[in-house]
N, C-alpha and C. Protein backbone atom coordinates (compact mmCIF):
# COMPACT_ATOMS: atom_id res chain seq x y z
N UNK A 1 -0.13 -12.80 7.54
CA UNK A 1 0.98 -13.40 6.82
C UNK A 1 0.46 -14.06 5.55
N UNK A 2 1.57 -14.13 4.39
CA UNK A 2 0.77 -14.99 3.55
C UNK A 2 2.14 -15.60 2.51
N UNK A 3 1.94 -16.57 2.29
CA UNK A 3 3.04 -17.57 1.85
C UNK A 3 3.55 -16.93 0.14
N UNK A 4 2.76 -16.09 -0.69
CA UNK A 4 2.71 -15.88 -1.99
C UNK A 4 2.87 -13.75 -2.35
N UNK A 5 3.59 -13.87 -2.67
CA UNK A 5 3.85 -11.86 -2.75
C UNK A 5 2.36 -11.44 -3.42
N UNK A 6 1.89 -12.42 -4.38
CA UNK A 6 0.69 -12.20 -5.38
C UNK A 6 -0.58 -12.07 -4.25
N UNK A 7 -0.40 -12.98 -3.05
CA UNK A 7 -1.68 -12.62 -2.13
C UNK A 7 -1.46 -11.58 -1.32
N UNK A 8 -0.43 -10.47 -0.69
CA UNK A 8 -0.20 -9.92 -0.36
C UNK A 8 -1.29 -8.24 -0.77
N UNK A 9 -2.11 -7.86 0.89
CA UNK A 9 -3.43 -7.12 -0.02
C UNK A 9 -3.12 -6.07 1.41
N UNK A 10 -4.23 -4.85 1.24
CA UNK A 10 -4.14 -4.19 1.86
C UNK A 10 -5.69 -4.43 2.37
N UNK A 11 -6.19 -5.40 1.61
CA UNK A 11 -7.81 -5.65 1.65
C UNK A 11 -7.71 -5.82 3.00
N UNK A 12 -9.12 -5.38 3.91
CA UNK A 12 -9.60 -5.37 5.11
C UNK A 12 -11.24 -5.14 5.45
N UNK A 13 -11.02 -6.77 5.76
CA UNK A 13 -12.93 -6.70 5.83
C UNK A 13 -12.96 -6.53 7.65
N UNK A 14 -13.97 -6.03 7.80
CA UNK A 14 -14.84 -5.47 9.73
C UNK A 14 -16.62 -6.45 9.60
N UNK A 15 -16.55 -7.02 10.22
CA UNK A 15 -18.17 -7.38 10.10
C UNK A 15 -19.02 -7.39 8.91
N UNK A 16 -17.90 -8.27 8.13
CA UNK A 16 -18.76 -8.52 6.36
C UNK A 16 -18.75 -7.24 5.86
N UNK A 17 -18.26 -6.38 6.14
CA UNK A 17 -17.99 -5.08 4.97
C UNK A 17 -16.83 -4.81 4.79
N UNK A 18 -16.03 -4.42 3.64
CA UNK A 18 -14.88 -4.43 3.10
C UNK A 18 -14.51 -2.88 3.37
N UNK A 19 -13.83 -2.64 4.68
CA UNK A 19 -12.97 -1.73 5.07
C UNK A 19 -12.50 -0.78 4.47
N UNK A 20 -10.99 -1.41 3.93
CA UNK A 20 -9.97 -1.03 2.96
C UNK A 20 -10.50 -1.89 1.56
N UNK A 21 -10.48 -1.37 0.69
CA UNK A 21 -10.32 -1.73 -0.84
C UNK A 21 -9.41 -1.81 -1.65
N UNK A 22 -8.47 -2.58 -1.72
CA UNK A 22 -7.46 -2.27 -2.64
C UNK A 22 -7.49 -1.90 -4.21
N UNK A 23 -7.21 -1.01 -4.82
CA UNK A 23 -7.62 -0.95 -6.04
C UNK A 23 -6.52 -0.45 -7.19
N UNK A 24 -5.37 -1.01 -6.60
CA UNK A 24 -4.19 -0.82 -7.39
C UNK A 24 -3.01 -1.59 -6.59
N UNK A 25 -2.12 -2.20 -6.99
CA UNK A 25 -1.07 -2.53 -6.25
C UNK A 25 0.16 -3.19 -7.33
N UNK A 26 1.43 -2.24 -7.14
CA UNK A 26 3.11 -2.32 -7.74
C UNK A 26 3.96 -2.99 -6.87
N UNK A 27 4.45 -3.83 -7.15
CA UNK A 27 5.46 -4.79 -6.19
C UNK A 27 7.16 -4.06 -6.95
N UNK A 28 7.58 -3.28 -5.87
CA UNK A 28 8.46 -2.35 -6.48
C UNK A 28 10.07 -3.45 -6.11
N UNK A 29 9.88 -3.92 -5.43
CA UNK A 29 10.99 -4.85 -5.18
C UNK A 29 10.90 -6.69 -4.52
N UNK A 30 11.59 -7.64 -4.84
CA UNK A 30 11.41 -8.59 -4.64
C UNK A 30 12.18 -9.06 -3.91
N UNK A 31 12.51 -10.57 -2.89
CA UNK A 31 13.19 -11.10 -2.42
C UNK A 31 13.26 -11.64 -0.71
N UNK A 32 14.31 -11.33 -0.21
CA UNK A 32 13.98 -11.83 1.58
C UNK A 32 13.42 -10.54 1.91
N UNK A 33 13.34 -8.70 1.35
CA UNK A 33 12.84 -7.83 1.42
C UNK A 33 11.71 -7.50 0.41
N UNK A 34 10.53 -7.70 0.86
CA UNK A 34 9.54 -7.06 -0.55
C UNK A 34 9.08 -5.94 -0.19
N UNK A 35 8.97 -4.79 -1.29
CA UNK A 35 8.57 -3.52 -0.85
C UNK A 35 7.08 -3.45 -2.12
N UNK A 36 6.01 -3.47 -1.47
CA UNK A 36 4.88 -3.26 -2.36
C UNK A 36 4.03 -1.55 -2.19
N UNK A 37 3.99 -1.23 -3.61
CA UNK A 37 3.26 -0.09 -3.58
C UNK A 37 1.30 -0.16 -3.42
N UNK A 38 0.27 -0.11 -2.91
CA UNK A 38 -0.68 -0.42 -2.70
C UNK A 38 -1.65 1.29 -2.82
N UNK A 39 -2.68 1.39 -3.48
CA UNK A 39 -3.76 2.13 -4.22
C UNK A 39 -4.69 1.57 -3.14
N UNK A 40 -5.72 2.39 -2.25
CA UNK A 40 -6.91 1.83 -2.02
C UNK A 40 -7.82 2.77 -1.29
N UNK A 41 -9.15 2.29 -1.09
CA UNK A 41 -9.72 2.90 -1.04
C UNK A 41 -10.54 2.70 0.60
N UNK A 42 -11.02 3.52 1.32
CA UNK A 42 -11.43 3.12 2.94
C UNK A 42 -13.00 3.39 2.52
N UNK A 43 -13.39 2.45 3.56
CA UNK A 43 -15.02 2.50 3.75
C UNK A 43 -15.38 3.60 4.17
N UNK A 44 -16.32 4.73 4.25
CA UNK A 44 -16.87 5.49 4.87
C UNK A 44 -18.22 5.01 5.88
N UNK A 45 -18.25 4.78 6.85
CA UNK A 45 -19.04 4.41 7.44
C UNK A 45 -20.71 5.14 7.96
N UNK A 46 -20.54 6.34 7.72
CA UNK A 46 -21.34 7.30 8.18
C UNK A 46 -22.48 7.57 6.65
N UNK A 47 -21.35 7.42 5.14
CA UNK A 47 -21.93 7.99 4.50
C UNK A 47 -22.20 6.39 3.58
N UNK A 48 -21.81 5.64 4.10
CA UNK A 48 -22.11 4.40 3.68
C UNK A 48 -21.68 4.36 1.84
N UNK A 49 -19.84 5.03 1.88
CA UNK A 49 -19.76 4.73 0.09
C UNK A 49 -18.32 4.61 0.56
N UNK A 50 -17.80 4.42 -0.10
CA UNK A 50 -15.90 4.51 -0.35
C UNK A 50 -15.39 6.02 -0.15
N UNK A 51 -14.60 6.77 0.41
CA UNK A 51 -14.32 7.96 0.41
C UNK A 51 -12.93 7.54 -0.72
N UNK A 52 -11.95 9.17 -0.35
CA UNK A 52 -10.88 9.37 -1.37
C UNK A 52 -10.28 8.02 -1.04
N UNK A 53 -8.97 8.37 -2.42
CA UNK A 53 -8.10 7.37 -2.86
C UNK A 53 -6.70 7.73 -1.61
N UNK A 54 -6.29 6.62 -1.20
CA UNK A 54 -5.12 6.36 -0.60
C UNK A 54 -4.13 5.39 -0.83
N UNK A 55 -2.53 5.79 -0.21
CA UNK A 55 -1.58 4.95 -0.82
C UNK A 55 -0.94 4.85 0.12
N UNK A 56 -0.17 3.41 -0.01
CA UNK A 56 0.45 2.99 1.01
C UNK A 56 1.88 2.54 0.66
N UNK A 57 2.62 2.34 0.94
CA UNK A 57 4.08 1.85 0.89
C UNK A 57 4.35 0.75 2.25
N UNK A 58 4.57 -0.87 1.46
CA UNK A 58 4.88 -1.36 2.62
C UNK A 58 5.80 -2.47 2.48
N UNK A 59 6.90 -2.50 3.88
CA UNK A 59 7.87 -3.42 3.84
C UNK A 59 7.52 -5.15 3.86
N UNK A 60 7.77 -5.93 3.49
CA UNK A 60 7.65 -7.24 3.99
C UNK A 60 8.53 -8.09 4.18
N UNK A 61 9.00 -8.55 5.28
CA UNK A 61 10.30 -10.19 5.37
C UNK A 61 9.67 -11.07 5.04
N UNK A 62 10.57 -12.13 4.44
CA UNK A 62 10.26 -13.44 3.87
C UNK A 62 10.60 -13.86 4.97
N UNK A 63 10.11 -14.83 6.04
CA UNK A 63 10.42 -15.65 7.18
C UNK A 63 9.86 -17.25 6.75
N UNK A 64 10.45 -17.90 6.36
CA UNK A 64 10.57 -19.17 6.03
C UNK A 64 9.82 -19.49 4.67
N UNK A 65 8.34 -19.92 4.71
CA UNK A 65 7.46 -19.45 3.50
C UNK A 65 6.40 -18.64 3.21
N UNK A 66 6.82 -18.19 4.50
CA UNK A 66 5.82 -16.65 4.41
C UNK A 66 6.27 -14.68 4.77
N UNK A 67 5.22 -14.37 4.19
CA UNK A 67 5.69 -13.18 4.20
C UNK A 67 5.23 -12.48 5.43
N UNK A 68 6.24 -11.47 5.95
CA UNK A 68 5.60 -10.78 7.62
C UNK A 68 5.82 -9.20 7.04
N UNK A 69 4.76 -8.56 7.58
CA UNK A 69 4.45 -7.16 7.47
C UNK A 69 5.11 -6.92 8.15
N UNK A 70 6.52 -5.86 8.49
CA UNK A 70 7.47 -5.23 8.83
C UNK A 70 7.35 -3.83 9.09
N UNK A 71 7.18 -2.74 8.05
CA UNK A 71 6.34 -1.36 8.45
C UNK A 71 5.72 -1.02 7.16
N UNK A 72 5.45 -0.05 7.64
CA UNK A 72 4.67 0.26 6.34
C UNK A 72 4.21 1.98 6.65
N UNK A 73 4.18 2.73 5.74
CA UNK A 73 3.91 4.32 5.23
C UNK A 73 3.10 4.73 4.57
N UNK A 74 1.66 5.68 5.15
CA UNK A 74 0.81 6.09 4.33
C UNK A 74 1.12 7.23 4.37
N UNK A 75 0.94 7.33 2.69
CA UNK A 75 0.61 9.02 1.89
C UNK A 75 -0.71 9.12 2.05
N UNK A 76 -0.69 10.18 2.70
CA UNK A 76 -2.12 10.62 3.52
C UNK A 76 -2.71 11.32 2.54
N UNK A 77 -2.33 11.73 1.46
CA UNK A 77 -3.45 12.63 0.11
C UNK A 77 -2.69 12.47 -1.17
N UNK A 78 -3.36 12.68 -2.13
CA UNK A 78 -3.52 13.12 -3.54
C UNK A 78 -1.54 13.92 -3.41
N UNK A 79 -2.54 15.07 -2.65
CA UNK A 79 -1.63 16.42 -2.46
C UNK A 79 -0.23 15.43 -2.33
N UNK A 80 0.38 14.94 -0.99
CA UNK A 80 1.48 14.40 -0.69
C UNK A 80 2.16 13.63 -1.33
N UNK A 81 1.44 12.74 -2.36
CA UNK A 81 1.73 12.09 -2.92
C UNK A 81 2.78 13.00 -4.29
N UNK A 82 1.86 14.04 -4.60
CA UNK A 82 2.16 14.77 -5.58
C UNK A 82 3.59 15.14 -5.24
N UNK A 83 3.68 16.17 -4.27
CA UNK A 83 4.93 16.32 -3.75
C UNK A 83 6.30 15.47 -3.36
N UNK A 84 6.08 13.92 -3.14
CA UNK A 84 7.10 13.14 -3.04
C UNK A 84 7.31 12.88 -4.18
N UNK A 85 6.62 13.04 -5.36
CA UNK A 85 6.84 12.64 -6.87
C UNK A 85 7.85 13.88 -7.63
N UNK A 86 7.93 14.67 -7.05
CA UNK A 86 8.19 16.05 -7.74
C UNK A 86 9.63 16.03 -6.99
N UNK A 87 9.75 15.31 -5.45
CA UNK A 87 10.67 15.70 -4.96
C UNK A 87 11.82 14.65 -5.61
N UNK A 88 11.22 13.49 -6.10
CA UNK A 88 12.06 12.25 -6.03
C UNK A 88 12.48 12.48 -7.88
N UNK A 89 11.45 13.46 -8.24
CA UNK A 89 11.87 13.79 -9.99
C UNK A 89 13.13 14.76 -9.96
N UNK A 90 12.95 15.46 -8.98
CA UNK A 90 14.34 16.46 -8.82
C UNK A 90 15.31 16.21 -8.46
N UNK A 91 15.29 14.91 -7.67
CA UNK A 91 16.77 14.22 -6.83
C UNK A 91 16.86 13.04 -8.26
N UNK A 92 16.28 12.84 -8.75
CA UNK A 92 16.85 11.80 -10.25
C UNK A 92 17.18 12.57 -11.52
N UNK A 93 16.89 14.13 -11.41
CA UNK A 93 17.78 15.27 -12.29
C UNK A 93 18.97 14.99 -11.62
N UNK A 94 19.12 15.13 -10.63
CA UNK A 94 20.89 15.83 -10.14
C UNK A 94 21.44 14.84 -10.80
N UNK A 95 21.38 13.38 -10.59
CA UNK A 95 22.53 12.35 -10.89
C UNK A 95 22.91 13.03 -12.66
């Protein structure tokens, strides 16, 4: 939880090494609902570097003065990402 939308991270440290990396993050909506867009990057453990780039989409409630993680949606590639962009460019032609 965290009282401020600005501290709101996807950051995730395991035994003093930084997990998840966040390395981009869009706060696409504000209020008793926050929806933040989040860029980051996962530890590779085996090869001991950062592997690919990942993205996340996630809900948050405001519950008194803090914020609660609600759900949240990963775009699992590059690729997917590409495709919800293309799909959501074609459904904002029709209007």
């Amino acid at each position: 939880m965290s009282e401020a939308i600005d501290k709101l991270t996807v950051n995730y440290e395991e035994d003093g090494v930084l997990m998840v990396k966040e390395t981009g993050k869009e706060i696409l909506s504000k209020g008793a609902w926050t929806t933040i867009l989040f860029r980051y990057l996962n530890w590779d453990k085996k090869n001991e570097v950062y592997g690919k780039e990942g993205f996340a989409i996630r809900r948050y409630q405001k519950r008194g003065d803090d914020y609660v993680l609600k759900s949240k949606f990963t775009i699992s590639s590059r690729d997917q990402a590409r495709k919800i962009i293309d799909i959501l460019e074609g459904w904002m032609r029709e209007e």
